[in-house]
N, C-alpha and C. Protein backbone atom coordinates (compact mmCIF):
# COMPACT_ATOMS: atom_id res chain seq x y z
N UNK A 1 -5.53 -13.04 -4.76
CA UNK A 1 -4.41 -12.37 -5.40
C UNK A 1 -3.59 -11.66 -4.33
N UNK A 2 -2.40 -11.25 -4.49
CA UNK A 2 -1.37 -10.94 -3.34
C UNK A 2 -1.85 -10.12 -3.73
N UNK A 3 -0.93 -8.92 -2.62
CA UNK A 3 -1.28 -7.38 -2.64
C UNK A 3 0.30 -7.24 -2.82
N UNK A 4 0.43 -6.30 -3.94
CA UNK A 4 1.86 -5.77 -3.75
C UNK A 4 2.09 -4.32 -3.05
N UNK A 5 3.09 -4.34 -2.33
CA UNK A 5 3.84 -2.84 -1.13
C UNK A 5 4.73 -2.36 -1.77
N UNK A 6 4.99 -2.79 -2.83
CA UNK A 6 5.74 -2.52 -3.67
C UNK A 6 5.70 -1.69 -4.91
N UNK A 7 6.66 -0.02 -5.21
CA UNK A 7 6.42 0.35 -6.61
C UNK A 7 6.23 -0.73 -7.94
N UNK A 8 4.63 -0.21 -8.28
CA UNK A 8 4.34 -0.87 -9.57
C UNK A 8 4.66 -0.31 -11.09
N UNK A 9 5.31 0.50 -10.82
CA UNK A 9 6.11 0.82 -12.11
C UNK A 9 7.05 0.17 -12.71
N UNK A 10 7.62 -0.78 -11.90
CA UNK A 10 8.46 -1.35 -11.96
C UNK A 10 8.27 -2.93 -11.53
N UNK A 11 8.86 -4.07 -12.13
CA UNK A 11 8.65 -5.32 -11.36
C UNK A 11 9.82 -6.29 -11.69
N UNK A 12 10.75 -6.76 -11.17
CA UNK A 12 11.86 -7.12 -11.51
C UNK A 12 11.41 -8.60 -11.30
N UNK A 13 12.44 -9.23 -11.99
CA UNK A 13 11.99 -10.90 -12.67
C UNK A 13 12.78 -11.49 -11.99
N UNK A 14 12.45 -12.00 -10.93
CA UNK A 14 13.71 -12.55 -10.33
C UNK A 14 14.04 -14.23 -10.27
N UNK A 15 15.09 -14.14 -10.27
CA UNK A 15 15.05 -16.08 -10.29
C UNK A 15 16.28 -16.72 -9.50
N UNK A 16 16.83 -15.65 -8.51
CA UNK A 16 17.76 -15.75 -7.61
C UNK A 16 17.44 -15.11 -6.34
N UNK A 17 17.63 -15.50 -5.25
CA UNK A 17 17.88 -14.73 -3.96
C UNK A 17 18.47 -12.89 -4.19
N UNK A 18 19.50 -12.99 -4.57
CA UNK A 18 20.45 -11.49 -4.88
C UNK A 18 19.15 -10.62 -5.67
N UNK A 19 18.56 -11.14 -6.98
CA UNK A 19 17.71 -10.66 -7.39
C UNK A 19 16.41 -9.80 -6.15
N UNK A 20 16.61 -10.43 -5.46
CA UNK A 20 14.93 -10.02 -4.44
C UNK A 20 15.62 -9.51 -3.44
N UNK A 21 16.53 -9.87 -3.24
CA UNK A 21 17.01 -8.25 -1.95
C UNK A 21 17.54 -6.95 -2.83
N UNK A 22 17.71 -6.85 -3.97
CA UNK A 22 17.92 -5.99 -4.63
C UNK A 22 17.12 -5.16 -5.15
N UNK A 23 15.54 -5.99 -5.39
CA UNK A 23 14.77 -5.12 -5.48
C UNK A 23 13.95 -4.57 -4.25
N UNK A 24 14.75 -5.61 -3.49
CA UNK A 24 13.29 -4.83 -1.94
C UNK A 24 14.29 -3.69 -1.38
N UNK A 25 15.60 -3.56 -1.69
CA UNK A 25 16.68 -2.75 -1.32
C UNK A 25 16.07 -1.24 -2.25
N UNK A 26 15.73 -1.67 -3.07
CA UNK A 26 15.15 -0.36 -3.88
C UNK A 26 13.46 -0.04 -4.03
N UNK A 27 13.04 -0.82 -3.75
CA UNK A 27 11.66 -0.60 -2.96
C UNK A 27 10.59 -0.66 -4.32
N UNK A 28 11.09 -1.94 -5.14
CA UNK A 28 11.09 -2.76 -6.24
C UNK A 28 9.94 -3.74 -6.12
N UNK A 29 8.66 -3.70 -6.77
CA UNK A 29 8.12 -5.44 -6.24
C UNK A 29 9.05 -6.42 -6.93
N UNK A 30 9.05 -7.28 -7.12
CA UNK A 30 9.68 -8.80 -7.14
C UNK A 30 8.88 -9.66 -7.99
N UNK A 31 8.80 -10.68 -8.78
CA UNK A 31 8.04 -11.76 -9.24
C UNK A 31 8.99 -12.77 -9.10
N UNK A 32 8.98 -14.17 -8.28
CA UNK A 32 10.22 -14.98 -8.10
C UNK A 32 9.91 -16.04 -9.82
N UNK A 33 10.43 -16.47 -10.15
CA UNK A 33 10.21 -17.16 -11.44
C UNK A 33 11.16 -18.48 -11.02
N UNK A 34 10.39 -19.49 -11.25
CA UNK A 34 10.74 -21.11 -10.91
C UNK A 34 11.27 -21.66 -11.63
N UNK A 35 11.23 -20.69 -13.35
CA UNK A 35 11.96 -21.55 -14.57
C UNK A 35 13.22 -21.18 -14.49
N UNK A 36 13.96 -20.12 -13.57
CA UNK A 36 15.30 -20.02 -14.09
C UNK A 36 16.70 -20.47 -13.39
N UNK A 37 17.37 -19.91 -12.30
CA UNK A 37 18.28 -21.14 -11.66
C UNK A 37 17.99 -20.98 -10.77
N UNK A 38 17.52 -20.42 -9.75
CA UNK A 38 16.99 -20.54 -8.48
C UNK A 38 15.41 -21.25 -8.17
N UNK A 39 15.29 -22.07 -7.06
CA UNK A 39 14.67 -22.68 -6.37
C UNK A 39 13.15 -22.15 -6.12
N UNK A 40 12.39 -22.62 -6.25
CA UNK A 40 11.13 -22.43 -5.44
C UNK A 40 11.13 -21.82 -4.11
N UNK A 41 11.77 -22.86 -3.45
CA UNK A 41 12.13 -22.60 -1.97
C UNK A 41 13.38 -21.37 -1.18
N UNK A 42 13.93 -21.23 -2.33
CA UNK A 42 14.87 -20.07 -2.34
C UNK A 42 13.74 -18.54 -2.40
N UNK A 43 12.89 -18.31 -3.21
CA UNK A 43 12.28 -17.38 -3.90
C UNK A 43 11.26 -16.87 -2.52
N UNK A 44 10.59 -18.15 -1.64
CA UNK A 44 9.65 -18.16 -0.71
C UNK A 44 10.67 -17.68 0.65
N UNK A 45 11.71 -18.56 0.83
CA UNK A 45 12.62 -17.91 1.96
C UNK A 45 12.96 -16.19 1.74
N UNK A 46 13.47 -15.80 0.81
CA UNK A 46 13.72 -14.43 0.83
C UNK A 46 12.14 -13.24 -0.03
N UNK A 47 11.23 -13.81 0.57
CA UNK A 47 10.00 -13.74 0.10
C UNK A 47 9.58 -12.58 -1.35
N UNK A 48 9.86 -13.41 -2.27
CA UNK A 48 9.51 -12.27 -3.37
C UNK A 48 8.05 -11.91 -3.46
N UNK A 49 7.75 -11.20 -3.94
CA UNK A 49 6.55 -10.48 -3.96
C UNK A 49 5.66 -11.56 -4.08
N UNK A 50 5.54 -12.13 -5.36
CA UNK A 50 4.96 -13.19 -6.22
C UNK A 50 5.80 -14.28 -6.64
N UNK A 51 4.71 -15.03 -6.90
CA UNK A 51 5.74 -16.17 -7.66
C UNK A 51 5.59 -17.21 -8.40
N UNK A 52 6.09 -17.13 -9.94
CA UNK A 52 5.34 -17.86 -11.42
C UNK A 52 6.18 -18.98 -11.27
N UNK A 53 5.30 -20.13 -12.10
CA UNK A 53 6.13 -21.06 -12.44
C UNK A 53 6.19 -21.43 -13.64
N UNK A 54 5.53 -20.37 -14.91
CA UNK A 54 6.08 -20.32 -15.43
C UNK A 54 5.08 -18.96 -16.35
N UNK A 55 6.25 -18.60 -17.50
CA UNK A 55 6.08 -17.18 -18.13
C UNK A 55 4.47 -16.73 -17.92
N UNK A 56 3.79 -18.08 -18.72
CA UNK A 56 2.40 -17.05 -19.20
C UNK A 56 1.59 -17.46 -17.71
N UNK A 57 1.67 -17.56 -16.84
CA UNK A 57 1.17 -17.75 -15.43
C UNK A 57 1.23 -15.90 -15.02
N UNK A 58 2.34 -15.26 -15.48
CA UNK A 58 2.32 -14.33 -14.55
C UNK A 58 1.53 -12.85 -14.88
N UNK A 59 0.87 -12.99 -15.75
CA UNK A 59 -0.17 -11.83 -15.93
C UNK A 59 -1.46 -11.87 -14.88
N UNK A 60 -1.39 -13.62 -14.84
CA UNK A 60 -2.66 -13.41 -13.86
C UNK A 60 -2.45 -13.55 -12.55
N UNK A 61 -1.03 -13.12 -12.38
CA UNK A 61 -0.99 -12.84 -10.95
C UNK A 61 -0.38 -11.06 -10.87
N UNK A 62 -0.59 -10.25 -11.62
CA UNK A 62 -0.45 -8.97 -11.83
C UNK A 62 -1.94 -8.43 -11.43
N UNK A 63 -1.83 -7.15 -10.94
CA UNK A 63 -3.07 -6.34 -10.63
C UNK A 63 -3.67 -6.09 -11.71
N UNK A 64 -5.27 -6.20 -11.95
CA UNK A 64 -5.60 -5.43 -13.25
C UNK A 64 -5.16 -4.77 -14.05
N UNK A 65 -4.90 -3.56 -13.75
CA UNK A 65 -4.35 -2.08 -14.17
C UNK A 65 -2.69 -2.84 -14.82
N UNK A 66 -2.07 -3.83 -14.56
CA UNK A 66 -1.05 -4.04 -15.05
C UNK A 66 -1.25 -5.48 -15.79
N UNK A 67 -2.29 -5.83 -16.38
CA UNK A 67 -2.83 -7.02 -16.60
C UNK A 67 -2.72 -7.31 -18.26
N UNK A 68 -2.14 -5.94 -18.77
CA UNK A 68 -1.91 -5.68 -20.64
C UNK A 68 -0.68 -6.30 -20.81
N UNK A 69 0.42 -6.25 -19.79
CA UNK A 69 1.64 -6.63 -20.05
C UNK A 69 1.52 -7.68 -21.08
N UNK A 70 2.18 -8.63 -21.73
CA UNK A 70 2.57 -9.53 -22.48
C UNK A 70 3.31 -10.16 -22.13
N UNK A 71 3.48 -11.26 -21.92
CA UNK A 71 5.08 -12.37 -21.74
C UNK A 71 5.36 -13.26 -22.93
């Protein structure tokens, strides 16, 4: 499992480049998401935290303690 450096209060859904410098600009973790218009390879170049490929994938890449969420 990754380690996130990132405030976990927060986790922004990202599915664009702009999305993930915006949250690392605010000191945001990231989840890159593959279903929406941005690239796989887009998400890995501007390295988002994590990265689903699709909705119900991404609980089990959340830390325990944030593992109740729902998608």
């Amino acid at each position: 499992m990754a380690k996130l450096r990132r405030n976990l209060e927060m986790l922004l859904y990202a599915d664009r480049l702009h999305d993930i410098i915006g949250a690392k600009k605010n000191n945001i973790a990231s989840i890159g998401v593959t279903y929406g218009y941005g690239s796989r390879e887009e998400l890995e170049n501007h390295k988002a935290d994590l990265i689903a490929d699709y909705p119900k994938e991404i609980p089990t890449l959340l830390p325990l303690r944030e593992r109740s969420i729902t998608v």
